[in-house]
C-alpha atoms as a PDB file:
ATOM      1  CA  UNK A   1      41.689  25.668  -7.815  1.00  0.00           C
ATOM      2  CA  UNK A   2      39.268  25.471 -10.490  1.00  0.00           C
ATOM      3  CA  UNK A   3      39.535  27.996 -13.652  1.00  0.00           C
ATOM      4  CA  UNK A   4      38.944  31.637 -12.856  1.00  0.00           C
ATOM      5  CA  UNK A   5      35.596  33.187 -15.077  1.00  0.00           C
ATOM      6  CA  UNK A   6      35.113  36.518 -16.597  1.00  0.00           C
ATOM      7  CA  UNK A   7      32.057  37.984 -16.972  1.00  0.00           C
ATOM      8  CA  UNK A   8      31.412  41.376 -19.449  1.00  0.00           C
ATOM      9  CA  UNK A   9      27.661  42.511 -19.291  1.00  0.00           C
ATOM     10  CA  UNK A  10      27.698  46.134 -20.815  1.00  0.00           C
ATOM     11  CA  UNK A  11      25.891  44.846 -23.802  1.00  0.00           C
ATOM     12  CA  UNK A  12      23.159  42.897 -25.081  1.00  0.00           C
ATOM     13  CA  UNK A  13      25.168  40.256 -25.837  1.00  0.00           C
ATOM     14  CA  UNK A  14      26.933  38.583 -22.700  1.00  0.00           C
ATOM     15  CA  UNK A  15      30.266  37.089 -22.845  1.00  0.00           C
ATOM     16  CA  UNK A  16      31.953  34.629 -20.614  1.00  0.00           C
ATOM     17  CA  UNK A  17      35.721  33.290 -20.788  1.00  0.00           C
ATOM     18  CA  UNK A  18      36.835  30.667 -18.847  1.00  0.00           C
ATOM     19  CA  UNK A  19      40.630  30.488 -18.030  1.00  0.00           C
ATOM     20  CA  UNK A  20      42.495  27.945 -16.769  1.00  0.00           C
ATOM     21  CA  UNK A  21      45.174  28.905 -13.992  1.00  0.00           C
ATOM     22  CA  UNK A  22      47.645  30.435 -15.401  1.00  0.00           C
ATOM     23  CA  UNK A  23      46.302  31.258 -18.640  1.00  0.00           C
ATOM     24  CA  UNK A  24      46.723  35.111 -20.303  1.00  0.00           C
ATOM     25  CA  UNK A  25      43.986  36.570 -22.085  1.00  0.00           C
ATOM     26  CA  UNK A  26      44.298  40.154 -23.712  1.00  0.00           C
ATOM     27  CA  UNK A  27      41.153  41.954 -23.841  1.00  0.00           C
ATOM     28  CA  UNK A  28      39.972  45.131 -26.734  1.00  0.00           C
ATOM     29  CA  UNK A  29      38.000  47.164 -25.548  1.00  0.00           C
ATOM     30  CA  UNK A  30      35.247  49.100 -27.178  1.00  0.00           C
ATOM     31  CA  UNK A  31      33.739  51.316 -28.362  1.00  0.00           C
ATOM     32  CA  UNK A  32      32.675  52.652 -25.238  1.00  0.00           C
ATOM     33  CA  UNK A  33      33.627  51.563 -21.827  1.00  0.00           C
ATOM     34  CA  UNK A  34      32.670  48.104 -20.332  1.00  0.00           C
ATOM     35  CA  UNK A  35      32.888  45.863 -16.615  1.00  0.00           C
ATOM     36  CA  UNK A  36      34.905  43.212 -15.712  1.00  0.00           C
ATOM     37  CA  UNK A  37      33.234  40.993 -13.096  1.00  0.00           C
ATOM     38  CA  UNK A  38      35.045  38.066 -11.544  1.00  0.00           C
ATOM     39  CA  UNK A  39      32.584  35.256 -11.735  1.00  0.00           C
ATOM     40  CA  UNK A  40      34.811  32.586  -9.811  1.00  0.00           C
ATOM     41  CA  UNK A  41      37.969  32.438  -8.583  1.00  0.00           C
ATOM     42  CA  UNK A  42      40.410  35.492  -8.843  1.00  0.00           C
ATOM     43  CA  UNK A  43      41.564  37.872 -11.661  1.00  0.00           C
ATOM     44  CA  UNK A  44      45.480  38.868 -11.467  1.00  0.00           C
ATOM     45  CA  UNK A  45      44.654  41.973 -14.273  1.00  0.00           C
ATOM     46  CA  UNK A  46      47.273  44.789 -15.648  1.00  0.00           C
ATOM     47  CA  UNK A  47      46.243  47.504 -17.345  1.00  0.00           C
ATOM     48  CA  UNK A  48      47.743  49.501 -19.916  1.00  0.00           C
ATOM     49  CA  UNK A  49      50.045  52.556 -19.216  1.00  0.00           C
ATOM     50  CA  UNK A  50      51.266  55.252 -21.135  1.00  0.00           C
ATOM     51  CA  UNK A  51      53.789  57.569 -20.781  1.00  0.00           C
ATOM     52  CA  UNK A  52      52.291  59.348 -18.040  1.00  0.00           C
ATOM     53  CA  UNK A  53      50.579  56.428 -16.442  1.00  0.00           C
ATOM     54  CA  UNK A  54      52.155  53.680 -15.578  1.00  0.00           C
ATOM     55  CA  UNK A  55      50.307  50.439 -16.390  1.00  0.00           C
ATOM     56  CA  UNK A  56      48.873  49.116 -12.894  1.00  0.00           C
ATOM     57  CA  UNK A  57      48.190  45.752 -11.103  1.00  0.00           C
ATOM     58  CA  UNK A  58      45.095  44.555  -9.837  1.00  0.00           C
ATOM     59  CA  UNK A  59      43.885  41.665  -8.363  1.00  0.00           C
ATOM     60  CA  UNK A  60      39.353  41.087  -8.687  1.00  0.00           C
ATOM     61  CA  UNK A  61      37.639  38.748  -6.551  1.00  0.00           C
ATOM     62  CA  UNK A  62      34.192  37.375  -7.389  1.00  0.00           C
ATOM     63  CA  UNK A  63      31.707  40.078  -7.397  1.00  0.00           C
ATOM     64  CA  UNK A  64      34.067  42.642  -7.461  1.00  0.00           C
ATOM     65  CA  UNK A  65      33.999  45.012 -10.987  1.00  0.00           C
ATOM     66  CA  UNK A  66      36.335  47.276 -12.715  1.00  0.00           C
ATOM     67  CA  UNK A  67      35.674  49.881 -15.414  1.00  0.00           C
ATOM     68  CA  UNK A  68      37.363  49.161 -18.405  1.00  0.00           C
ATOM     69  CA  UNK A  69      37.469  51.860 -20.794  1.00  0.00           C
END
């Protein structure tokens, strides 16, 4: 399988990663909430918990988004 791509496009400025499989990539955030759209491939993503929330597990095909705040 060929690298999975990441796609942000909240801003002016676009911004595309390329990861090869396997490869961990830790995303900040901000200000103000973003999207996360799978360009290629599949995304295995974990967000951040807390204390009350535990962090969470989610797997993004292409075309599928996810709020990142």
């Amino acid at each position: 399988m060929s690298g999975q791509l990441m796609s942000r496009t909240q801003s002016r400025r676009d911004a595309l990663w390329t990861l090869a499989p396997g490869e961990a990539l830790r995303l900040t955030v901000g200000p103000g909430p973003r999207q996360l759209r799978v360009v290629e491939g599949w995304l295995w993503l974990t967000t951040e918990g807390t204390r009350d929330q535990p962090a969470e597990d989610v797997w993004l095909l292409p075309g599928e988004p996810m709020e990142l705040p």
